[in-house]
Protein backbone atom coordinates (compact mmCIF):
# COMPACT_ATOMS: atom_id res chain seq x y z
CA UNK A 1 0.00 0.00 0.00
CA UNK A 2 1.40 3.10 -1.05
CA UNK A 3 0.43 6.36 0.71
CA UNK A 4 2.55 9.05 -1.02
CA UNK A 5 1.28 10.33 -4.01
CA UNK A 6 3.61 10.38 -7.23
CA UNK A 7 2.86 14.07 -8.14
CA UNK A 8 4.35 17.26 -6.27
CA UNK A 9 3.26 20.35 -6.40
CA UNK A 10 5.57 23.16 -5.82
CA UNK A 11 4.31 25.79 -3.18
CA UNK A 12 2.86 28.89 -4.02
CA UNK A 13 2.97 32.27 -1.47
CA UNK A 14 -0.27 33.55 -2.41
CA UNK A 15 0.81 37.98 -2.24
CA UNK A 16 -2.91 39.36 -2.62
CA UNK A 17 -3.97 39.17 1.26
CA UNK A 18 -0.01 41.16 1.54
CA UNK A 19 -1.24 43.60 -0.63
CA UNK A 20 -4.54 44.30 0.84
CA UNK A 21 -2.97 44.86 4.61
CA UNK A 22 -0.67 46.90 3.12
CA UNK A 23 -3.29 48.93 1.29
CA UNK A 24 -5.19 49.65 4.11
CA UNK A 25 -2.14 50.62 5.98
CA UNK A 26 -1.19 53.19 3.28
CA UNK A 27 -5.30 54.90 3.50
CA UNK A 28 -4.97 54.68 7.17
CA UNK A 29 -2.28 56.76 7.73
CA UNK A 30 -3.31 59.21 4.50
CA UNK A 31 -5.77 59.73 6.55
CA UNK A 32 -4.45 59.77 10.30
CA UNK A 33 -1.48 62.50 8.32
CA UNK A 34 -4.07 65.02 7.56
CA UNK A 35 -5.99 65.38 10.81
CA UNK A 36 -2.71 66.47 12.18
CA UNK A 37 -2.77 69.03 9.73
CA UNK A 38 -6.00 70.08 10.41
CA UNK A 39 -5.14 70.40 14.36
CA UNK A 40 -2.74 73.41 13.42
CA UNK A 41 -3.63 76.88 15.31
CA UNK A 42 -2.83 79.08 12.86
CA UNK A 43 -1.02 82.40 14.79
CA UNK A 44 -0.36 85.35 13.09
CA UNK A 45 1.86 87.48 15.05
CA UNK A 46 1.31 91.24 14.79
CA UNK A 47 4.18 93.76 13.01
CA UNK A 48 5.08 96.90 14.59
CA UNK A 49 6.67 99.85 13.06
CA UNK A 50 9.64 101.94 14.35
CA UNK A 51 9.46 102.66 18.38
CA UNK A 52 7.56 105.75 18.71
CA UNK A 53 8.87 108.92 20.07
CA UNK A 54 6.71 108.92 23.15
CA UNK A 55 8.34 106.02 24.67
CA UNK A 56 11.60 106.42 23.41
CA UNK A 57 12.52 109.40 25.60
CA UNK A 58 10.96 107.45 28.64
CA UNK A 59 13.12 106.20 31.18
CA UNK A 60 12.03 102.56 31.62
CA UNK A 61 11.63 100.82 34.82
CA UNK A 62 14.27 98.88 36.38
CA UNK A 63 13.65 97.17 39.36
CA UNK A 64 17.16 95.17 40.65
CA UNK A 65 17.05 91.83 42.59
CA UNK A 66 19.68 91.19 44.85
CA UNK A 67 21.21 87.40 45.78
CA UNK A 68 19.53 88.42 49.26
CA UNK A 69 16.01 88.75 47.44
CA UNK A 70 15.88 92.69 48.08
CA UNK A 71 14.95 94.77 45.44
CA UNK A 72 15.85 98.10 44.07
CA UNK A 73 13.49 100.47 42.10
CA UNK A 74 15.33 102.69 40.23
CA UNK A 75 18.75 101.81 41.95
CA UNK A 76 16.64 103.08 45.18
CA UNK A 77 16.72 100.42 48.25
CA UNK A 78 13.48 99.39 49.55
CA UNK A 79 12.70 99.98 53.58
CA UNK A 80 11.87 95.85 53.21
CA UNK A 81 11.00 93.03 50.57
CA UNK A 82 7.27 93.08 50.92
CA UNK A 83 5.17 92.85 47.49
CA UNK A 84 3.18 95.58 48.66
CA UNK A 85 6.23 97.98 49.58
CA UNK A 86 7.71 97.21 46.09
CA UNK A 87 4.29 98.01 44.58
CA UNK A 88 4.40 101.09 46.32
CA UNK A 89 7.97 102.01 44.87
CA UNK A 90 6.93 101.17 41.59
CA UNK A 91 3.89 103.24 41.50
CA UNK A 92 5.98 106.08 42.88
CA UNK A 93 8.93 106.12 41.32
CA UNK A 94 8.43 104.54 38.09
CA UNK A 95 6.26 107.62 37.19
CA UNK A 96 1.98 107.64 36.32
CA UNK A 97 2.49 105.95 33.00
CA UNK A 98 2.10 101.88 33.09
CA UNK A 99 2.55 101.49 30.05
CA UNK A 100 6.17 102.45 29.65
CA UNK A 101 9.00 99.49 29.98
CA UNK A 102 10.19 97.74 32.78
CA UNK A 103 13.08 95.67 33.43
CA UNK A 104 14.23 93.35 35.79
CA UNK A 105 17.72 93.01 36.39
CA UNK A 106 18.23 90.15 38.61
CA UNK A 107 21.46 89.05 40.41
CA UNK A 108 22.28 85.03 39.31
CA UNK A 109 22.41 83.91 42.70
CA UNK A 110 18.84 85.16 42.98
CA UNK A 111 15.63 83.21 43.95
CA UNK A 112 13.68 82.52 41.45
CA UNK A 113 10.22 83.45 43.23
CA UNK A 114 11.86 87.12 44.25
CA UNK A 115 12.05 87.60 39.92
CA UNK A 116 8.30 85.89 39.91
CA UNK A 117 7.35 88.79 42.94
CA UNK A 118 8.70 91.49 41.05
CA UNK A 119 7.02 90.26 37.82
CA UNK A 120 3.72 89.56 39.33
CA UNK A 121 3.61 93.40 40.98
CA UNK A 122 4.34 94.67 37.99
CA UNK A 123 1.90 92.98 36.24
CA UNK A 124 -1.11 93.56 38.43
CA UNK A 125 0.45 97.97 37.90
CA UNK A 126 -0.74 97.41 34.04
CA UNK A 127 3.19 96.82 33.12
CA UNK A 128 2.83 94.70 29.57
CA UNK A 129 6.24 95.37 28.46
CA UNK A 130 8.86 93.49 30.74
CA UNK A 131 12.33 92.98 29.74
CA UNK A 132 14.91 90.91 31.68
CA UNK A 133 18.71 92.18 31.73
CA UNK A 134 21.07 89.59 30.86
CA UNK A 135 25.24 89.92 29.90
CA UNK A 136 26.86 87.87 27.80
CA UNK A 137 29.65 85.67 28.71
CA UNK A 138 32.89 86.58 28.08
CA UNK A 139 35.08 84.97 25.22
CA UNK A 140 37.79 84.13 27.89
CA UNK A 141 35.17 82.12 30.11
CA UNK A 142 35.63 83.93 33.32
C-alpha cells in the first residue's frame, strides 16, 4: 500500500492578502497625516513699526534683585522686601504711566520666586512690556 502520491506540487505564497494589509495601511495613515494638519492653530503674530517717540525718551523701569532677594526700584533700596512695599515704589517712582518698559535686572544667585514677585507686581500695575537684563559671557570664560 502506497500512501505518497507520485505528483508534487511546488508551493505557491499567495501575495494578494499582503497587498490588501498593506493597502489599508497606506489609506490609514493618509488619513491619520491630515488630521494632524488640520489640528494646526494658525497664529499670526502682529508687526510693529519703528518705536515711537513717546516712549523712546521714557526712562524705563528697572527694578534690581539682589542674591539676598531685596529689590531696588530705580537703583533706590526698599525699607523691606514686601510685594506691597515694592508696589508702592513702583507706583511712585516709576512715574503715572504703566505702560512704559520695565526691566528686571536680577542678580544670578537670585531666587527665582523674588524675579516671579517682582514680575507679578508689575503685572497687576498694568506693566505689559517686561524685559529681563542679561550679559553675555565673556570669550575668555571667566
Amino acid at each position: 500500500m502506497k500512501l505518497r502520491s507520485s505528483s508534487r506540487e511546488d508551493p505557491e505564497i499567495n501575495l494578494t492578502s499582503l497587498i490588501d494589509v498593506v493597502l489599508l495601511l497606506l489609506v490609514f495613515f493618509m488619513i491619520s497625516t491630515s488630521f494632524v494638519r488640520e489640528s494646526k492653530v494658525g497664529i499670526r503674530l502682529p508687526e510693529a513699526s519703528a518705536t515711537s517717540d513717546a516712549v523712546a525718551e521714557e526712562d524705563p523701569v528697572v527694578i534690581a534683585v539682589t542674591a539676598q532677594g531685596s529689590y531696588l526700584v530705580n537703583d533706590r533700596p526698599l525699607l523691606d522686601d514686601r510685594p506691597e512695599t515694592l508696589e508702592d515704589a513702583i507706583r511712585t517712582l516709576g512715574g503715572k504711566n504703566p505702560g512704559t518698559r520695565l526691566t528686571i535686572s536680577a542678580d544670578a544667585q537670585a531666587s527665582h520666586q523674588s524675579v516671579i514677585t517682582a514680575m507679578d507686581v508689575a503685572g497687576r500695575l498694568g506693566y505689559i512690556e517686561m524685559n529681563i537684563a542679561t550679559v553675555k559671557p565673556r570669550a575668555d570664560g571667566s
